[in-house]
Protein backbone atom coordinates (compact mmCIF):
# COMPACT_ATOMS: atom_id res chain seq x y z
CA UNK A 1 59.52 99.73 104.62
CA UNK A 2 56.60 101.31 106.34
CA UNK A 3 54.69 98.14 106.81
CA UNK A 4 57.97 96.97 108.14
CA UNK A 5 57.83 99.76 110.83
CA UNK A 6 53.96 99.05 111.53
CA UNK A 7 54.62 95.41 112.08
CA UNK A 8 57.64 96.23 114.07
CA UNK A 9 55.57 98.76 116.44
CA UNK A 10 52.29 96.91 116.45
CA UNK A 11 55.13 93.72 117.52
CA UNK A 12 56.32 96.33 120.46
CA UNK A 13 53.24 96.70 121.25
CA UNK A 14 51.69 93.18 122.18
CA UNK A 15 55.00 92.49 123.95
CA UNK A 16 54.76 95.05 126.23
CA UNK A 17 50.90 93.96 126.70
CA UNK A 18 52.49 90.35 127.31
CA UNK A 19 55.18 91.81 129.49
CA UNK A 20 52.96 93.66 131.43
CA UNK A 21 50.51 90.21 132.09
CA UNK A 22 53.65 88.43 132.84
CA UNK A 23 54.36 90.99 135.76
CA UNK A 24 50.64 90.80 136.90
CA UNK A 25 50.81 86.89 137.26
CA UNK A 26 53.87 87.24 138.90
CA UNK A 27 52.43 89.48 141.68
CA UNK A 28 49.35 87.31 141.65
CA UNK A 29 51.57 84.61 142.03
CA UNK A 30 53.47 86.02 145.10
CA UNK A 31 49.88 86.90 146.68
CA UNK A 32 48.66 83.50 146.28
CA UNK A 33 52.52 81.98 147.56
CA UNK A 34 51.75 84.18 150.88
CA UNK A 35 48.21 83.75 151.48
CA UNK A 36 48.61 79.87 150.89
CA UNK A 37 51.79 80.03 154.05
CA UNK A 38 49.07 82.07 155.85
CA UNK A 39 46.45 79.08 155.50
CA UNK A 40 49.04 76.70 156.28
CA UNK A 41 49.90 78.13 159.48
CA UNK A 42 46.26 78.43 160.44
CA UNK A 43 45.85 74.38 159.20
CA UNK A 44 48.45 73.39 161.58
CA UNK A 45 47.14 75.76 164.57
CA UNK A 46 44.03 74.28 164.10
CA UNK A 47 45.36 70.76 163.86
CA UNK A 48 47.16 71.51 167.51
CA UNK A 49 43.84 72.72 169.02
CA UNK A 50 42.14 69.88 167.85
CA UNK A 51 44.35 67.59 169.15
CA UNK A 52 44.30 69.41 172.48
CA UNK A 53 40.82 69.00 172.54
CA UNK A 54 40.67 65.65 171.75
CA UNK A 55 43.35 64.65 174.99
CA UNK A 56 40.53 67.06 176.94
CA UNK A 57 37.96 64.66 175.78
CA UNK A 58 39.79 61.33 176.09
CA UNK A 59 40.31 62.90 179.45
CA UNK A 60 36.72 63.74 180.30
CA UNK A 61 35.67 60.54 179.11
CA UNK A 62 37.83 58.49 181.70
CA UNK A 63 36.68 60.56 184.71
CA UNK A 64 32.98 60.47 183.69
CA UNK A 65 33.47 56.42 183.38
CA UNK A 66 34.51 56.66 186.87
CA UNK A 67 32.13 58.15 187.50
CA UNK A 68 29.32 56.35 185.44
CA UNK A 69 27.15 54.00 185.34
CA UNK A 70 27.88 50.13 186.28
CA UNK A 71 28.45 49.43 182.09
CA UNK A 72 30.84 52.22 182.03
CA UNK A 73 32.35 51.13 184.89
CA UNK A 74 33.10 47.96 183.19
CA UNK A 75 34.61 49.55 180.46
CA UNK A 76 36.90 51.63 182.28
CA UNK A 77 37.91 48.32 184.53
CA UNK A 78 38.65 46.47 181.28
CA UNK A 79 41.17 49.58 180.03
CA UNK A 80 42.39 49.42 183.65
CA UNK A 81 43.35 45.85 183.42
CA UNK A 82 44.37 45.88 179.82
CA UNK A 83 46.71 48.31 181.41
CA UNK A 84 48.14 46.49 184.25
CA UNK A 85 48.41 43.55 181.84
CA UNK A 86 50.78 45.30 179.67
CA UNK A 87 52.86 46.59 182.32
CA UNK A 88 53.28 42.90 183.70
CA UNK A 89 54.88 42.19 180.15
CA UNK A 90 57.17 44.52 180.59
CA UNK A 91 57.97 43.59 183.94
CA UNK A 92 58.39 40.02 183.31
CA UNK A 93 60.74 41.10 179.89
CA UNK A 94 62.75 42.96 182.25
CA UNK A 95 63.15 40.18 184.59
CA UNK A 96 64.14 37.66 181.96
CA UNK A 97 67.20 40.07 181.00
């Protein structure tokens, strides 16, 4: 019977060990579940302010065409027409309703 009771407490033991891990992973867990919504909001302001920036340079682009040299001139002509083009298309759709 008292090897029964040494296997019994030694049992007690490594479950509260194992309980005790389990409640550690769990907090690590949690830690990891809040730092990981922290990154995520950081991805996505990140995302925003690079897309912001990238309007600013599609913007910056345009005017310095304008402003350009004869070959960028041409290039912002061409977006220009392609433009005007498309907008015909939908005039002439509209007009055939």
């Amino acid at each position: 019977m008292d090897n029964y009771s040494k296997n019994i407490s030694v049992l007690e033991k490594k479950l509260i060990i194992l309980l005790n891990k389990l409640k550690e992973n769990h907090l690590e867990l949690n830690k990891m579940s809040i730092r990981l919504n922290d990154y995520k909001l950081i991805e996505q302001e990140l995302k925003n302010k690079f897309i912001k920036i990238k309007n600013e340079n599609n913007s910056l682009k345009i005017a310095n065409n304008l402003l350009g040299n004869s070959e960028s001139k041409t290039y912002t002509k061409k977006k220009i027409n392609k433009i005007i083009n498309e907008i015909d298309k939908c005039i002439n759709s509209i007009s055939e309703i």
